[in-house]
Each structure stands twice: as structure tokens, then as C-alpha cells.
Protein backbone atom coordinates (compact mmCIF):
# COMPACT_ATOMS: atom_id res chain seq x y z
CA UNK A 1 -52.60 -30.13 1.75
CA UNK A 2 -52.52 -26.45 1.22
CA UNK A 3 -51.00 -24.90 -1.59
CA UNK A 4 -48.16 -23.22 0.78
CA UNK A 5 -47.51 -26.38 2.64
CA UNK A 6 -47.10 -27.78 -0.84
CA UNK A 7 -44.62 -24.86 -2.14
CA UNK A 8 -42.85 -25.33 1.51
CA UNK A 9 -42.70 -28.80 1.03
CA UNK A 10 -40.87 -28.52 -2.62
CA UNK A 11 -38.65 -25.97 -1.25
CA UNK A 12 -37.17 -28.32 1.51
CA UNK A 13 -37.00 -31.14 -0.29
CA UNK A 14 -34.73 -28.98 -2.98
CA UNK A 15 -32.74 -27.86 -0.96
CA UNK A 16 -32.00 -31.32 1.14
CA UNK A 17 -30.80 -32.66 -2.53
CA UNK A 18 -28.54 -29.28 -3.42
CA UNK A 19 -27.52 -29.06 0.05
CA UNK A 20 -26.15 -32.86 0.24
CA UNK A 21 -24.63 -31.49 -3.06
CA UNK A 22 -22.92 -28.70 -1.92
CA UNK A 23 -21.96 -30.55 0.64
CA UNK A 24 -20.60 -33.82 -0.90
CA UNK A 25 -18.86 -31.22 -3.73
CA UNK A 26 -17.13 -29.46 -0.94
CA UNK A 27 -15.60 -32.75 0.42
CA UNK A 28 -14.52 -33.76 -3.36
CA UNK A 29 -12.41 -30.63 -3.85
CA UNK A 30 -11.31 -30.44 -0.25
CA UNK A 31 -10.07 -33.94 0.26
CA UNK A 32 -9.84 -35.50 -3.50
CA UNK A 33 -12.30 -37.76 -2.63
CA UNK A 34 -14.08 -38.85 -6.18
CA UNK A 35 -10.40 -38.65 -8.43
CA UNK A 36 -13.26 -39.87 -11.28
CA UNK A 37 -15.08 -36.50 -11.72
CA UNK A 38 -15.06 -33.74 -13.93
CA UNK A 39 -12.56 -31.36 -13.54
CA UNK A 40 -13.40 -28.25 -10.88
CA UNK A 41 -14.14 -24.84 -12.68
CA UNK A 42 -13.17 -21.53 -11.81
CA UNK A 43 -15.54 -18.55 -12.86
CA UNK A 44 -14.14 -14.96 -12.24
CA UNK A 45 -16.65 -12.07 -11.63
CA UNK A 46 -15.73 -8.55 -11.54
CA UNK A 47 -17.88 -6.95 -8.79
CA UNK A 48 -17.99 -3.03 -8.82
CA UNK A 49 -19.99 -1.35 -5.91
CA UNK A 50 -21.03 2.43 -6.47
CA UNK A 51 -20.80 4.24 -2.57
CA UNK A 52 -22.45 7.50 -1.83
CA UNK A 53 -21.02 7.95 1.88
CA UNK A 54 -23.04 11.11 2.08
CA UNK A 55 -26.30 9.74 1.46
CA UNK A 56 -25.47 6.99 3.89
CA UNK A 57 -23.98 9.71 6.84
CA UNK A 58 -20.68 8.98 6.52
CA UNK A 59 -17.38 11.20 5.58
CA UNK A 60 -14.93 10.79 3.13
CA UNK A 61 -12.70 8.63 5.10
CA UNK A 62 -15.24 6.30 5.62
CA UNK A 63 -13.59 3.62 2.88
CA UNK A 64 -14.83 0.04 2.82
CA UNK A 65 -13.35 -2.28 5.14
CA UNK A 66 -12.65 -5.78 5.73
CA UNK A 67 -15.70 -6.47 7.33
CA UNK A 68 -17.50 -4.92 4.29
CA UNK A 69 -15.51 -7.52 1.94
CA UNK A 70 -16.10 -10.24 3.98
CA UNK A 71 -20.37 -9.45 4.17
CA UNK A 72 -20.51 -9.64 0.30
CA UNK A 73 -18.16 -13.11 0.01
CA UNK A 74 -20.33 -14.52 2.61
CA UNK A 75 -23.57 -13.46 0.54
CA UNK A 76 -22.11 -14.71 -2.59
CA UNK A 77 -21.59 -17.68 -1.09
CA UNK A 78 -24.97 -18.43 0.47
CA UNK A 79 -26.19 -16.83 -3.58
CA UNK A 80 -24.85 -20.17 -4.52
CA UNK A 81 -25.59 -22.59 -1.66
CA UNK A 82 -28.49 -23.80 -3.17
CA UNK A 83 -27.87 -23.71 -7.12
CA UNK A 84 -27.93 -26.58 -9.46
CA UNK A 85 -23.99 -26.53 -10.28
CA UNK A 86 -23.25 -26.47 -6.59
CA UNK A 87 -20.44 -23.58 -5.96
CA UNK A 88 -18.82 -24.36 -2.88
CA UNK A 89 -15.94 -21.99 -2.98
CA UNK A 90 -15.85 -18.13 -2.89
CA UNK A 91 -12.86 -16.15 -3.03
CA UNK A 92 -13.22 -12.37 -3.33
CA UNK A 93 -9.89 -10.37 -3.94
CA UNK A 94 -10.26 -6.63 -3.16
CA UNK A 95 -8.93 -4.54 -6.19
CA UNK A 96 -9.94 -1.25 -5.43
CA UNK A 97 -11.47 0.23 -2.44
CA UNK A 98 -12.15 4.00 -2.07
CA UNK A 99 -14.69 5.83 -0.29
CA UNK A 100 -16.97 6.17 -4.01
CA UNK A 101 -16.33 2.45 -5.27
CA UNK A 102 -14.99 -0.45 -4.41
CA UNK A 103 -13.99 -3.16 -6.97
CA UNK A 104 -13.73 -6.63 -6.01
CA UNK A 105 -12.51 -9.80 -8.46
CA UNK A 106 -14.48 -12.96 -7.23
CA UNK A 107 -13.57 -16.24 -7.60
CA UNK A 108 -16.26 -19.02 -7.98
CA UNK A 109 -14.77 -22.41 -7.83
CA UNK A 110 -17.87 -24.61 -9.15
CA UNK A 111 -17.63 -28.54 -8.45
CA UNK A 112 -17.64 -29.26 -11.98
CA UNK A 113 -17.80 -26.90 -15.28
CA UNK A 114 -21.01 -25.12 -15.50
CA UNK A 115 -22.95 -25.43 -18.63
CA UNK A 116 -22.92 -23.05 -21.62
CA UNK A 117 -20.33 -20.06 -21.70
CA UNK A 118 -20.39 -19.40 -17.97
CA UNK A 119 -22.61 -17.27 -16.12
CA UNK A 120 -26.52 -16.29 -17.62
CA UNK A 121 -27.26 -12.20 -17.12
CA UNK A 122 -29.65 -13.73 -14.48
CA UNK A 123 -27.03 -15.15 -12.36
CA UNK A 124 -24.75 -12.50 -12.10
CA UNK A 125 -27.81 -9.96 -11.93
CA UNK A 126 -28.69 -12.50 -7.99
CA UNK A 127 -24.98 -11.63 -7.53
CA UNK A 128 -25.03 -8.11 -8.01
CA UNK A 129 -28.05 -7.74 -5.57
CA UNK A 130 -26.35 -10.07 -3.02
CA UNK A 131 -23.62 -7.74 -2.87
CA UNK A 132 -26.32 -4.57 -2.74
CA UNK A 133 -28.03 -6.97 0.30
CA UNK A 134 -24.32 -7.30 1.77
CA UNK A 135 -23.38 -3.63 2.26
CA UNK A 136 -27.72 -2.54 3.04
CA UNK A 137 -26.78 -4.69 6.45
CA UNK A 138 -23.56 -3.02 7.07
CA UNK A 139 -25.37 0.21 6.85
CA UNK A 140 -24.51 1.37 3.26
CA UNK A 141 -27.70 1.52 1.91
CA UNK A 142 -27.58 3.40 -1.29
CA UNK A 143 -24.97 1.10 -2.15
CA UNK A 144 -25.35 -0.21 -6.00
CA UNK A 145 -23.08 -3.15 -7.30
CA UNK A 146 -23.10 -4.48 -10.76
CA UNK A 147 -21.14 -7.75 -11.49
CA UNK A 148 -19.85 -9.08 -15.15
CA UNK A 149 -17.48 -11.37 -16.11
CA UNK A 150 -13.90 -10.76 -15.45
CA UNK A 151 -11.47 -9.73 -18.63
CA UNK A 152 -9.45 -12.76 -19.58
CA UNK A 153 -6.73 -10.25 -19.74
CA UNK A 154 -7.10 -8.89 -15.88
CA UNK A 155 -7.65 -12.96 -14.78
CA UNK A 156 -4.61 -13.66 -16.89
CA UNK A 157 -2.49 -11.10 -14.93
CA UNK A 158 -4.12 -11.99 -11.37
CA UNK A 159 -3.26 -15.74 -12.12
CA UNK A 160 -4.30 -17.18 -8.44
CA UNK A 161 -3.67 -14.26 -6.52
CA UNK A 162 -3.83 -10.89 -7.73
CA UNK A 163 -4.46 -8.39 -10.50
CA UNK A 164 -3.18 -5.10 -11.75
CA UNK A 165 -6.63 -2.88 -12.29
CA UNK A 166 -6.65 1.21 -11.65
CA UNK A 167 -3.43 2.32 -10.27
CA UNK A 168 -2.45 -0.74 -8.24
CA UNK A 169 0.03 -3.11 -7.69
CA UNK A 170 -0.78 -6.23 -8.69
CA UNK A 171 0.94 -8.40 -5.90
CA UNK A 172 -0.98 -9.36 -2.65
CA UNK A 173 -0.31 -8.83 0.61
CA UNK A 174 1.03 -12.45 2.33
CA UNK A 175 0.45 -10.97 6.04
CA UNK A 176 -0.76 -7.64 7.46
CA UNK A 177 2.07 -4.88 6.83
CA UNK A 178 3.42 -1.62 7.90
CA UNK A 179 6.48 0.30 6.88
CA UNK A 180 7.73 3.45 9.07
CA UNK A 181 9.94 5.56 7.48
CA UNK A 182 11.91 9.33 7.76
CA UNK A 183 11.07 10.28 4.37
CA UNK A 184 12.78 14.23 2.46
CA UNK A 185 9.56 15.87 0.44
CA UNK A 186 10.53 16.87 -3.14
CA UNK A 187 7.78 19.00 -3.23
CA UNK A 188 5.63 21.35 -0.86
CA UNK A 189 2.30 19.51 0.50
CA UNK A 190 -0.12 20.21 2.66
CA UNK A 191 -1.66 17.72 5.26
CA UNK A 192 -4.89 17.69 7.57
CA UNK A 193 -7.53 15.35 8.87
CA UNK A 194 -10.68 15.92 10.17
CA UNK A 195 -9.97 16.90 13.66
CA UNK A 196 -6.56 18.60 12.98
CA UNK A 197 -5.69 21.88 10.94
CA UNK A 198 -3.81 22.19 7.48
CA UNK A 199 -0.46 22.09 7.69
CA UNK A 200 2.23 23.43 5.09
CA UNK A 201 5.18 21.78 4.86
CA UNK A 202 7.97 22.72 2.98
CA UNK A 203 10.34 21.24 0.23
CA UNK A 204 13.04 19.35 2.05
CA UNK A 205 11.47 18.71 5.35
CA UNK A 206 11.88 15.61 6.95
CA UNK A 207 8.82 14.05 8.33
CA UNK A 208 7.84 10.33 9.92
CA UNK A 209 5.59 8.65 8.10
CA UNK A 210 4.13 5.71 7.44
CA UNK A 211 2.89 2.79 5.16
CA UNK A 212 0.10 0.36 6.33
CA UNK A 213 -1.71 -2.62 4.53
CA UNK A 214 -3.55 -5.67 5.45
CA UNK A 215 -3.36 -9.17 4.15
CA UNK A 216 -5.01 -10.36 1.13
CA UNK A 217 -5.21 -6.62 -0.02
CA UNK A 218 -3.10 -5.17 -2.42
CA UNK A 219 0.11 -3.90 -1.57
CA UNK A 220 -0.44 -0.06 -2.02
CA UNK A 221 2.82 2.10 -1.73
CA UNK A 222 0.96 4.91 -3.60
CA UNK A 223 0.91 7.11 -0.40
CA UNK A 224 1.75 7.97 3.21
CA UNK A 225 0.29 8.51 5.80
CA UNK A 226 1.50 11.20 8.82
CA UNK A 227 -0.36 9.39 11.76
CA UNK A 228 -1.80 5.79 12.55
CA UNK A 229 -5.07 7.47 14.27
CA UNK A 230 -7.40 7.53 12.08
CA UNK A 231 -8.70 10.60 13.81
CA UNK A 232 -5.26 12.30 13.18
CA UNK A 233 -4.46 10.63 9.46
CA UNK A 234 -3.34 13.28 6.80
CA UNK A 235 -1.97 11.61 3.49
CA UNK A 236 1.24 12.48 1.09
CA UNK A 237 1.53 11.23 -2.46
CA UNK A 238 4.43 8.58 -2.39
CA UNK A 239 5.85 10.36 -5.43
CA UNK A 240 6.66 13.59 -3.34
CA UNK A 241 8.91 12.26 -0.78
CA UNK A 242 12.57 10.67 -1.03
CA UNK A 243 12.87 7.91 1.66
CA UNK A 244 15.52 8.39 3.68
CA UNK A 245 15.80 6.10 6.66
CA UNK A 246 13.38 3.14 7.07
CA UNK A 247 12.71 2.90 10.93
CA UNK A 248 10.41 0.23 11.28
CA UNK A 249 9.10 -2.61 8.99
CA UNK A 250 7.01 -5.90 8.24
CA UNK A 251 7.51 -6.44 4.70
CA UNK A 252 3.91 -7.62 3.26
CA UNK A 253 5.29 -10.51 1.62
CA UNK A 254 7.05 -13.87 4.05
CA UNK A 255 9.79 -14.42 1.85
CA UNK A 256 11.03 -11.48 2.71
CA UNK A 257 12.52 -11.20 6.43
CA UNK A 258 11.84 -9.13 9.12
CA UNK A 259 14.97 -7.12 10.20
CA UNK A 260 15.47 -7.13 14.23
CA UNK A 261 14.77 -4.41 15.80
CA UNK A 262 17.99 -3.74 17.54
CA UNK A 263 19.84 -3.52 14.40
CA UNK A 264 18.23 -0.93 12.82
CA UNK A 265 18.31 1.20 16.00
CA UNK A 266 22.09 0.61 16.08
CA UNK A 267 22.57 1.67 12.48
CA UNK A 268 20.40 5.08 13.70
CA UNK A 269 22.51 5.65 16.33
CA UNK A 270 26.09 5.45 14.16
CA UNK A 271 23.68 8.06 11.98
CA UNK A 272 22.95 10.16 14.33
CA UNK A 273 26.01 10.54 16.05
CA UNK A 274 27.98 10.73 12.79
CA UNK A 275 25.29 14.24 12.54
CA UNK A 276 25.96 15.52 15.57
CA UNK A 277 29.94 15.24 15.23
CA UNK A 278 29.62 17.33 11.97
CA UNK A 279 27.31 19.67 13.63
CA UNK A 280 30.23 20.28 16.50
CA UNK A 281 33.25 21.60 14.04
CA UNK A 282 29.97 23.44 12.27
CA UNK A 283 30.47 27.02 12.34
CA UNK A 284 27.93 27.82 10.03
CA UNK A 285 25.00 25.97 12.21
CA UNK A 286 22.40 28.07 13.50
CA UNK A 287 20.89 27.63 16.93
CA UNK A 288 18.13 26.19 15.33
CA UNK A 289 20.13 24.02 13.43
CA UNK A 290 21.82 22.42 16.43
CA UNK A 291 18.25 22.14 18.07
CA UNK A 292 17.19 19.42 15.48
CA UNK A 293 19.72 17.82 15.60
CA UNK A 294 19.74 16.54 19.03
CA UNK A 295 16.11 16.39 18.62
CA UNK A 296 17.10 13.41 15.83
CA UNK A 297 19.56 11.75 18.35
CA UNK A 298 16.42 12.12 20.98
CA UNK A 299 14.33 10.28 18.56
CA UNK A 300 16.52 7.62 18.42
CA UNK A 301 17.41 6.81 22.59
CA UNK A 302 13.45 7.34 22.86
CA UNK A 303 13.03 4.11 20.03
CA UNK A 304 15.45 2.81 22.41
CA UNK A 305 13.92 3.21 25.67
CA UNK A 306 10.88 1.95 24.17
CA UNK A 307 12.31 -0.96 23.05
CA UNK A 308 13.61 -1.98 26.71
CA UNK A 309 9.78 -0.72 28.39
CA UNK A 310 8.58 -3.48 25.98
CA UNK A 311 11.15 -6.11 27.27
CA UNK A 312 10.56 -5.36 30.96
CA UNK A 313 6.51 -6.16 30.89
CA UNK A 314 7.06 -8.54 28.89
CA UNK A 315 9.52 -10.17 31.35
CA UNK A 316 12.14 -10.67 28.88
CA UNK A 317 15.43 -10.17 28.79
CA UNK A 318 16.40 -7.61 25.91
CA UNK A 319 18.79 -8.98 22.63
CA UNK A 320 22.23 -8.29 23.84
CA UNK A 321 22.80 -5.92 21.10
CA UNK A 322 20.06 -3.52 22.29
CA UNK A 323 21.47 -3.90 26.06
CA UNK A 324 25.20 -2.40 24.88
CA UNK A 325 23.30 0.09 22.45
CA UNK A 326 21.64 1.67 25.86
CA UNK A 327 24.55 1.44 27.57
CA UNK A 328 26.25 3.50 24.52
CA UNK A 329 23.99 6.00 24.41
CA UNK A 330 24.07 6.42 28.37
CA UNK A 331 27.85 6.99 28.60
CA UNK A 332 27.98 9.23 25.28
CA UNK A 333 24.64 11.51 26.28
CA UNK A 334 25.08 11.91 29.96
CA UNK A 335 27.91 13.58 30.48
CA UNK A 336 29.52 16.64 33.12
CA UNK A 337 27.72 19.98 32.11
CA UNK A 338 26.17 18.62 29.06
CA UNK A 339 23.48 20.86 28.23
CA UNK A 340 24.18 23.43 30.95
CA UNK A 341 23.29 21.53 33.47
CA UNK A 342 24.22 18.86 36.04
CA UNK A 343 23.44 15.64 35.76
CA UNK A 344 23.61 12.54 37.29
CA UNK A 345 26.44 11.24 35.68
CA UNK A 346 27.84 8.46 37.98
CA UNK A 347 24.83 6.81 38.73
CA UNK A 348 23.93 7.08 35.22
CA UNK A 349 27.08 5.37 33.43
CA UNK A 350 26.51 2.64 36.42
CA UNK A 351 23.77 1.76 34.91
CA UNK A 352 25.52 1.22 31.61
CA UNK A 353 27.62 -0.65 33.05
CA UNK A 354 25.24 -3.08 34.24
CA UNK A 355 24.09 -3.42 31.02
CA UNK A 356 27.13 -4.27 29.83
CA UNK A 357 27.29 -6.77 32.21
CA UNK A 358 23.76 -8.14 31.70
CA UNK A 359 24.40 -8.16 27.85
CA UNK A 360 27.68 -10.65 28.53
CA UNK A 361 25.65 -12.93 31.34
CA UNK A 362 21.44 -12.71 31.13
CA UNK A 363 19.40 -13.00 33.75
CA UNK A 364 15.61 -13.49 34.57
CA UNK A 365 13.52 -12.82 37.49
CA UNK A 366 12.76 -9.89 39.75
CA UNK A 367 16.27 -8.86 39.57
CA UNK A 368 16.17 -8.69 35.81
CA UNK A 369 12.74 -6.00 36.32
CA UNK A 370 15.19 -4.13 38.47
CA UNK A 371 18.12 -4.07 35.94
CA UNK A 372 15.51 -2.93 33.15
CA UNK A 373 13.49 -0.25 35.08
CA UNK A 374 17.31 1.45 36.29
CA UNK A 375 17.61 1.74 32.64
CA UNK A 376 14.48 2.81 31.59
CA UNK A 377 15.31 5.49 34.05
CA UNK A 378 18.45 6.73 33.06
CA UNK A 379 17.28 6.68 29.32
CA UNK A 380 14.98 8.98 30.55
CA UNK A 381 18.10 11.00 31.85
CA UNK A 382 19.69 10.85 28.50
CA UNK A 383 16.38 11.91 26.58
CA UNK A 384 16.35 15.36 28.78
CA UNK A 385 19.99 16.00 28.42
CA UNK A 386 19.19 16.14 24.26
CA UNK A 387 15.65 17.82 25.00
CA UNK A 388 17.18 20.88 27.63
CA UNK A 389 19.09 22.28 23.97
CA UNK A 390 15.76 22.83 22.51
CA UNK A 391 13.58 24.07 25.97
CA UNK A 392 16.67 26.94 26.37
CA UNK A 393 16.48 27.82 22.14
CA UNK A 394 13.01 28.50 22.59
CA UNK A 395 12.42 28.89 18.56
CA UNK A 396 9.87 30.86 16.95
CA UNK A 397 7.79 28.60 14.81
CA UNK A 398 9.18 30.54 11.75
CA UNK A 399 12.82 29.66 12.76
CA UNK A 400 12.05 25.74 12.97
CA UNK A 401 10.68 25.97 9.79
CA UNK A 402 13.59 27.04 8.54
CA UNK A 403 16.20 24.79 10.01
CA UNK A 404 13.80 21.57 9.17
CA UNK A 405 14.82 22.19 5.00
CA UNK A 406 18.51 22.73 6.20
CA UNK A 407 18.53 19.73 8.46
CA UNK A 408 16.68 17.63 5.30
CA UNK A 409 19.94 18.58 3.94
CA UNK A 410 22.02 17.53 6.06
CA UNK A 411 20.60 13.91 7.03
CA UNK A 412 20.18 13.35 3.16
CA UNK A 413 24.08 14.05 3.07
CA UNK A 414 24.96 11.82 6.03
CA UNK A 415 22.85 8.63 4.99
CA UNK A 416 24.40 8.96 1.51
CA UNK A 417 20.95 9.78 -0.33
CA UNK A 418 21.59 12.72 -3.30
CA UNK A 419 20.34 15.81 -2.47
């Protein structure tokens, strides 16, 4: 026998034993199987990764992903496949992922207590180059990671699921989560992405923004975001804006319910109509002043509309609340002359009227597609009546401007937030 088929031979028959106990340690913590043996460990790691997205062609928005976080647990794992304390549990919780580092806390759950104080400087040297391995496939490869034992004080804050390290919070999301919200700036910012130019805003604009996370991340409220392309993305600091109205939301943790839709879009509506009766005994409102606000109540029978297109492919009959919301907004937007202009007002509040009707006594069925694309239509109807105000204005850029801080104002005043 040669001396390779020798070494080969050694090799296999090592890793038949640690693999049977890997294995056999997996089934003991999974199922409870051996109540008789020593206790299962848990070793924590702090992994931090070094990026250079330059070096490795990418740009600045080019932070680690999921994907990325997943590579190195999987490589960790298979690091300790074949040890002598079999290790047959990795958990890696991201704690800090920007496009220069990304810090990860890792949770080894050994069968039974390793020997000594831990981890030797050789074993979490094989982890740190398993985690440089990792992000080389995923085509970061001037990636560096180093990995040393967690601080008793972070793992006593993380507990089993998270930890406060940097800037962030120290709860974890339960689900993947996204907040969309018309938010007042406190402060003058400017905003741009790649492929779109800077943009000044000024204090006491209102702008839609939003607030995105994924699950098993941590929950990161530290800043906004003014598009969900990527392409588009330009970022405020959550400490320059004043929330105002939250429009849309799936709260990261499950304890805490998701509102229906229909009800927030009702409480919109009261808001926006409650605006646009102020803005009628007004004399002090500018032409650009009335613009935005039927802009705002535009905004809200497009969420609307949107709501019922959803509905009708889906082949679903809409909550009854959102059917006599439509139907609202149909017989208080369409109306004789609004606008300057004629519209189809009969055939329009018909149409709310069958909503009405369909909100007291659902249906399904090809008749119920019928129902929904009439009013899909006639929302349509009510979103030009609210858009022909601002196509006759015809602002100058430097005129919306202005009438964005003064409607801030005036939406801040009407939802009952200080000014």
C-alpha cells in the first residue's frame, strides 16, 4: 500500500467515526434522545469581515446580503463537521452589515462542553479563513475576517436572540418588515442614488418614505429610504424627519398585529377631506397651495383603486369597508363642473351605488370582475377630476417648492402632530 492510499485510508476512516458523531449528536439535541449526557454547550464567536468593494468591482451600495450570511454559516458549519467535539449547530446573527464590514455573532452549539476555556487561537484562526473562503466564492475576494470570542457582556445582552453592538437595536426581526410612511423633515437633506440626480429638499417638506428589514436581521429604524428600487434608493437620517402618517406596515415583530388595509385608507380619507374643507373657506391659499392638496386626496383614491385592482385578479371580493370607502370617494370627487370640466357624473355615482350594494350582499364570479373593473374605472374618473387642478396650475418648479413647506404645515396641523 502506498503512502497516499494509506493517508486516504486514515482520512475516511476519521471521518466515518466523527461523521456518525456529528450525526448521532445532532439526533441527541434534536430529539432528546440520550437524557444521560453531558449538558450541550454554546460557544459565541464574534466574526468581523473587512470589505473593500472597490478592489472587488463593486459600488458603495453593494452591502452584504443574505446570501453572503448564509455562505459563511454554511462554511462554519462544514469547519466543524468533522472535529473531535462534534458541533452540529451553527447560528450566525448579523450585527452589522455595511458595505466596509460586516459583523456577525455566531453561535456554536457543541454536543457536549468542549475542553479547556473554549476555543484554541487555532480554531477560531480555521474559522476566520472559512469565512474569508465563504465570501472568495461569492466574489468578494479581498475579503479578510478575523473571529474571537464574543464579550460576555454583548452575549449577555443578545441572550438567545440578539445584541446591541455599533448603533443598533438590539431586538431581531421575527418576519421580513416594511414600514411606509408620510414623514415632515426637521432639517434640509439632500438625496440621490446612482442613476438619479441630487435633490434638495427643504425643511418642512413632506415626502413618502420608507422602512425595510428582513427577518433574523436587526430591526434598523436608523434611516429612510425615498424608493424601494435599488437603482432609485436615496437615504434620510431617521432623526431628520417627524412621522406624520404611517401608510403602510408589517411590524417586524408577530406579536404585534398587522392593521387592515382598509382602515388605514379610511382614516386617510377623513384626513384628507378634513384638508381640503379648510383649504375651501382658505383665503390665504395660494394656487399652489390648493394644487397639493388635491394632489394628497389623489394619493389617497389612487391607494384605493389599487387596493380594489388587487382584489379583482385576485378574484376576491374586497372587505366591505373598502367597497363603501370607493363608493365615498366616487360620490364626493365626481361631481357637476368639478374641476372645470364635465364629467361623467351619473354613471359614475352608479357605480357607487353598486358598491354599496355589493358591500351589504357579496358576490363572486364573473359578475363580481364586472362590478370591480366598473370601479376601477370610475376611480380612475375620480383620480383625474383631483389631477385636472394641478395640469391647469401649471407651477413653476420654484412655486411647488414653496407650497410643499406650507402644505407640511398644514397636514402636521390637521393630523394633530406639533409643528
Amino acid at each position: 500500500m502506498t503512502k497516499n492510499s494509506a493517508r486516504k485510508k486514515d482520512i475516511r476512516a476519521r471521518q466515518a467515526v466523527t461523521g456518525e458523531a456529528y450525526n448521532a449528536a445532532r439526533r441527541a439535541l434534536d430529539y432528546d434522545q440520550d437524557p444521560g449526557q453531558d449538558r450541550a454547550a454554546s460557544v459565541w464567536v464574534l466574526v468581523t469581515v473587512t470589505l473593500d468593494f472597490a478592489a472587488d468591482g463593486h459600488d458603495q451600495y453593494a452591502i452584504p446580503t443574505r446570501q453572503d450570511r448564509a455562505a459563511i454559516a454554511l462554511a462554519l458549519s462544514k469547519a466543524w463537521q468533522y472535529a473531535e467535539v462534534p458541533c452540529p449547530r451553527v447560528v450566525v446573527y448579523p450585527v452589522e452589515a455595511g458595505a466596509h464590514r460586516m459583523v456577525l455573532l455566531t453561535r456554536l452549539l457543541f454536543a457536549r462542553p468542549p475542553a479547556g476555556d473554549g476555543l484554541t487561537a487555532e480554531e477560531l484562526d480555521s474559522m476566520a479563513a472559512a469565512a474569508r473562503r465563504a465570501l472568495a466564492m461569492r466574489g468578494r475576494r479581498s475579503a479578510t475576517a478575523m473571529a474571537q470570542l464574543a464579550p460576555a457582556d454583548d452575549v449577555d445582552q443578545l441572550g438567545e436572540h440578539a445584541v446591541e453592538y455599533g448603533e443598533h437595536s438590539p431586538q431581531i426581526a421575527e418576519r421580513d418588515w416594511w414600514r411606509h410612511a408620510l414623514v415632515r423633515l426637521t432639517r434640509d437633506v439632500t438625496t440621490g442614488s446612482p442613476y438619479t440626480e441630487p435633490t434638495h429638499h427643504r425643511t418642512g417638506k413632506v415626502m413618502d418614505l420608507w422602512q425595510t428589514g428582513r427577518k433574523d436581521w436587526p430591526i434598523d429604524t436608523t434611516r429612510w429610504t425615498t424608493s424601494l428600487d435599488i437603482d432609485l434608493m436615496g437615504f434620510v437620517a431617521d432623526e431628520d424627519v417627524t412621522i406624520l402618517q404611517v401608510l403602510e406596515e408589517v411590524p417586524p415583530r408577530l406579536a404585534d398585529q398587522v392593521e387592515p388595509m382598509h382602515a388605514r385608507l379610511t382614516r386617510r380619507w377623513a384626513h384628507a377631506s378634513v384638508l381640503l374643507a379648510g383649504a375651501a373657506g382658505d383665503d390665504t391659499m395660494t394656487r399652489a397651495d390648493r394644487v397639493l392638496v388635491h394632489d394628497h386626496r389623489q394619493e389617497v383614491t389612487r391607494a384605493v383603486q389599487n387596493e380594489v385592482t388587487r382584489a379583482n385578479r385576485a378574484e376576491e371580493c374586497p372587505e366591505p369597508e373598502l367597497l363603501r370607502l370607493a363608493a365615498d370617494i366616487l360620490q364626493q370627487v365626481v361631481q357637476q363642473g368639478a374641476s372645470g370640466y364635465q364629467w361623467d357624473v351619473d354613471g359614475t355615482h352608479a357605480v357607487a351605488a353598486d358598491l354599496c350594494a355589493l358591500a351589504d350582499d357579496p358576490v363572486a364570479g364573473p359578475r363580481l370582475r364586472a362590478r370591480l373593473w366598473a370601479a376601477e374605472k370610475a376611480l380612475s374618473t375620480a383620480l383625474q377630476v383631483d389631477g385636472a387642478v394641478g395640469v391647469d396650475a401649471r407651477l413653476t418648479p420654484r412655486e411647488r417648492k414653496e407650497a410643499e413647506v406650507r402644505f407640511g404645515e398644514r397636514l402636521a396641523a390637521v393630523l394633530g402632530t406639533p409643528v
